[in-house]
C-alpha atoms as a PDB file:
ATOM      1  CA  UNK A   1       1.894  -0.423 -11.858  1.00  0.00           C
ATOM      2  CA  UNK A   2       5.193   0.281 -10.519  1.00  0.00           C
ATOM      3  CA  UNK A   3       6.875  -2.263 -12.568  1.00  0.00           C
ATOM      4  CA  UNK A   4       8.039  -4.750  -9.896  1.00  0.00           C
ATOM      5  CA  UNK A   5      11.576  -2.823  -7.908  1.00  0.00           C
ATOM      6  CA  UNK A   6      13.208  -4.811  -5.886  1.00  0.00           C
ATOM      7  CA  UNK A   7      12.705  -2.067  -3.123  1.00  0.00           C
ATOM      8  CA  UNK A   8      10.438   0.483  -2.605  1.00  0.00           C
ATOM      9  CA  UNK A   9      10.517   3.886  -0.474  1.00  0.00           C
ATOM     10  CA  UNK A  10       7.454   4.434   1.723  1.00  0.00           C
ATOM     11  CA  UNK A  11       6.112   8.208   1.528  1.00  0.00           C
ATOM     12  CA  UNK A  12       3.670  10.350   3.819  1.00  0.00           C
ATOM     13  CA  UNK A  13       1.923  13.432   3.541  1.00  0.00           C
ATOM     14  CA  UNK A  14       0.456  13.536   6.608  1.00  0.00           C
ATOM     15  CA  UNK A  15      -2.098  16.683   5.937  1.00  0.00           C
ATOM     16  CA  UNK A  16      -3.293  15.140   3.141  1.00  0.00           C
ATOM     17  CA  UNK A  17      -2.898  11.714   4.608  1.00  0.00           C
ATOM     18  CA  UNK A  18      -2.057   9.944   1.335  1.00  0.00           C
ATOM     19  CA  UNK A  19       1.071   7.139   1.249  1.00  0.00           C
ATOM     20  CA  UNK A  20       3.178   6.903  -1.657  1.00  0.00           C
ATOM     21  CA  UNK A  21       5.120   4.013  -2.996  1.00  0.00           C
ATOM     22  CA  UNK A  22       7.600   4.391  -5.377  1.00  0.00           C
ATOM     23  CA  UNK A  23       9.770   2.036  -6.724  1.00  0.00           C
ATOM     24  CA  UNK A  24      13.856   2.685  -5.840  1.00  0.00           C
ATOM     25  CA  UNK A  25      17.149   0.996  -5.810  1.00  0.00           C
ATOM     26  CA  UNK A  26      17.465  -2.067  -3.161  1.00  0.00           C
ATOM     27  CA  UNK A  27      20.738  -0.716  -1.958  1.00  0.00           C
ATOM     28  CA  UNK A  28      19.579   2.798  -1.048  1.00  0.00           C
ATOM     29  CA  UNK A  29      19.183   3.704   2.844  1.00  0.00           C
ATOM     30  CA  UNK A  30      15.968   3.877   3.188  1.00  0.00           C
ATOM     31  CA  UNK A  31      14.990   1.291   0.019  1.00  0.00           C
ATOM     32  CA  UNK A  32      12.020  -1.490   1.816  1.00  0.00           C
ATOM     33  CA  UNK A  33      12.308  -5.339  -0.031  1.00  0.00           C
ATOM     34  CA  UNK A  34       9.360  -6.568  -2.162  1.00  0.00           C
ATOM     35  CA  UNK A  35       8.319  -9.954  -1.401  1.00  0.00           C
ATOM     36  CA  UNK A  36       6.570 -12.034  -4.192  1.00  0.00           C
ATOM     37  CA  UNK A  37       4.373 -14.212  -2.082  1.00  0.00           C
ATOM     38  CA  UNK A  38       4.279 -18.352  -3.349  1.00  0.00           C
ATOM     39  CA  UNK A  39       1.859 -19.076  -5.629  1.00  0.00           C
ATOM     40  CA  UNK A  40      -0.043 -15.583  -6.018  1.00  0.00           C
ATOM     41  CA  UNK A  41       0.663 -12.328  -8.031  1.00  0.00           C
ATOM     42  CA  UNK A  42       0.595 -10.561  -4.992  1.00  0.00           C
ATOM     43  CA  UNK A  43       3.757  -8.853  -3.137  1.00  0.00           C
ATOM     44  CA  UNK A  44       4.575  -8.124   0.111  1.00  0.00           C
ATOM     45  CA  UNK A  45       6.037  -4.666   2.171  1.00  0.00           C
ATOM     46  CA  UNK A  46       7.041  -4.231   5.679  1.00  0.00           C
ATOM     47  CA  UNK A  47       5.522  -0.964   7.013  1.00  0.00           C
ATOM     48  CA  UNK A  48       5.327  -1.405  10.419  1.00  0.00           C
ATOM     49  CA  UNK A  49       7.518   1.197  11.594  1.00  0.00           C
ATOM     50  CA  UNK A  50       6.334   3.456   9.099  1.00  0.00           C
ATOM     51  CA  UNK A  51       2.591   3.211  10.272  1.00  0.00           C
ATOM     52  CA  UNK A  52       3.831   3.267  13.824  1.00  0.00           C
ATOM     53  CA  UNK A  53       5.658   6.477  13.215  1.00  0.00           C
ATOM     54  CA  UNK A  54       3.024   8.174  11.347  1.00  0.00           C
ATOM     55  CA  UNK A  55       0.591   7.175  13.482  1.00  0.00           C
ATOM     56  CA  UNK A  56      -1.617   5.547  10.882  1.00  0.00           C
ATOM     57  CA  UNK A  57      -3.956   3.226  12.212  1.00  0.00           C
ATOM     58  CA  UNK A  58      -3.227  -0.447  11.802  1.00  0.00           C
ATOM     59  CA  UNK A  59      -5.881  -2.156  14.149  1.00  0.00           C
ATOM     60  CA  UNK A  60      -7.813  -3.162  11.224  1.00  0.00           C
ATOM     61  CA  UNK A  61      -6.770  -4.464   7.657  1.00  0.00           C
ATOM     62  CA  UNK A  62      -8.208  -2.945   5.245  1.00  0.00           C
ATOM     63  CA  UNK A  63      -8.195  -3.100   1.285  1.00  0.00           C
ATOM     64  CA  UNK A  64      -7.621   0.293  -0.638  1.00  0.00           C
ATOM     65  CA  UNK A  65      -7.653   1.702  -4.138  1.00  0.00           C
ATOM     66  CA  UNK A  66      -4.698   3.454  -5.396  1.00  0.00           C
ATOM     67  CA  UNK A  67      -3.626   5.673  -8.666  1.00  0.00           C
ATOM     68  CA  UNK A  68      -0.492   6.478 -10.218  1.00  0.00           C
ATOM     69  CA  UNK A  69       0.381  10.034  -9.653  1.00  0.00           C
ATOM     70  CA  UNK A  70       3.598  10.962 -11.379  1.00  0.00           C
ATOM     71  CA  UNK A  71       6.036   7.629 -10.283  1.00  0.00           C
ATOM     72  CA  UNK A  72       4.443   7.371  -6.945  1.00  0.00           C
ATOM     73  CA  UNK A  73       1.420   4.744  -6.008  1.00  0.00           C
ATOM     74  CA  UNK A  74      -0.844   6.975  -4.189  1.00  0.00           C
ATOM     75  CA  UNK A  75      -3.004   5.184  -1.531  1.00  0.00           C
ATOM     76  CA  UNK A  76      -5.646   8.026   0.014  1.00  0.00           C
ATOM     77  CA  UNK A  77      -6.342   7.025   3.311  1.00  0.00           C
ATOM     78  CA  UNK A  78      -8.902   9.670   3.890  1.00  0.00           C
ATOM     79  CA  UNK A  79     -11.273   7.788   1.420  1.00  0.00           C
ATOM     80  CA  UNK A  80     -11.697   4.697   4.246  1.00  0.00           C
ATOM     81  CA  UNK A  81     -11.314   1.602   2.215  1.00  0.00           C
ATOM     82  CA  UNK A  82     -12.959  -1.614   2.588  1.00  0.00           C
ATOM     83  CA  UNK A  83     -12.242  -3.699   6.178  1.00  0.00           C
ATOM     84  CA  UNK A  84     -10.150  -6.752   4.339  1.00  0.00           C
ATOM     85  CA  UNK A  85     -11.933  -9.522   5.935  1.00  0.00           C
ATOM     86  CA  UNK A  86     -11.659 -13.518   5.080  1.00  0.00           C
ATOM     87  CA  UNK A  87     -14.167 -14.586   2.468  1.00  0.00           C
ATOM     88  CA  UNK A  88     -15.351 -10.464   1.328  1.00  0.00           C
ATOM     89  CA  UNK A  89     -16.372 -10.460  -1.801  1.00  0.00           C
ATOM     90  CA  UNK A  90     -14.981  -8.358  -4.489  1.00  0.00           C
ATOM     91  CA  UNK A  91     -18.246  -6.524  -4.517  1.00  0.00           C
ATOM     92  CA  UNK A  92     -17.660  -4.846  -1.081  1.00  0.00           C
ATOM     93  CA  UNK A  93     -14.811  -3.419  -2.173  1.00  0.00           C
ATOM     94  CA  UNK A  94     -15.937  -1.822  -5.386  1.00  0.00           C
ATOM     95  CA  UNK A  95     -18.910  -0.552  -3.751  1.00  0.00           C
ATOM     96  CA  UNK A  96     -21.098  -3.569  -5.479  1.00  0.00           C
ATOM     97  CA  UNK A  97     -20.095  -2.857  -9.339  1.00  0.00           C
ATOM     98  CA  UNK A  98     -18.022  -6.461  -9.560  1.00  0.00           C
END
């Protein structure tokens, strides 16, 4: 959806609690590398740090839908997700629809 950047720029809104990606240029300041992973169509970011200094809770994985709003991937965080587990089904994480 973002249309693979290089680099992205991690966003917070903590009273909403939503996290935005949105794609930038890989030389600017505060620009985080994508990582294609081998042999998938998935990517990778470090957020770490971010989490850490937003104090979003990383103890668990867990899987969560997103939307486009404006140029920004919008992750809520107040709508729970789905604990990413090995071997979960697709149909835990669309509530049973897949």
């Amino acid at each position: 959806l973002l249309g693979k950047p290089e680099a992205l720029e991690l966003l917070f809104d903590p009273d909403e609690r939503i996290i935005g990606f949105r794609g930038v240029d890989k030389d600017k300041r505060y620009a985080v590398p994508v990582r294609k992973q081998a042999r998938s169509n998935s990517y990778l970011v470090g957020g770490q740090a971010f989490t850490k200094y937003f104090g979003i809770d990383t103890e668990v994985s867990r899987k969560f839908k997103a939307k486009m709003v404006d140029d920004v991937l919008a992750v809520d965080l107040r709508e729970g997700g789905v604990e990413a587990t090995a071997g979960r089904s697709a149909k835990a994480y669309d509530g049973g629809k897949a």
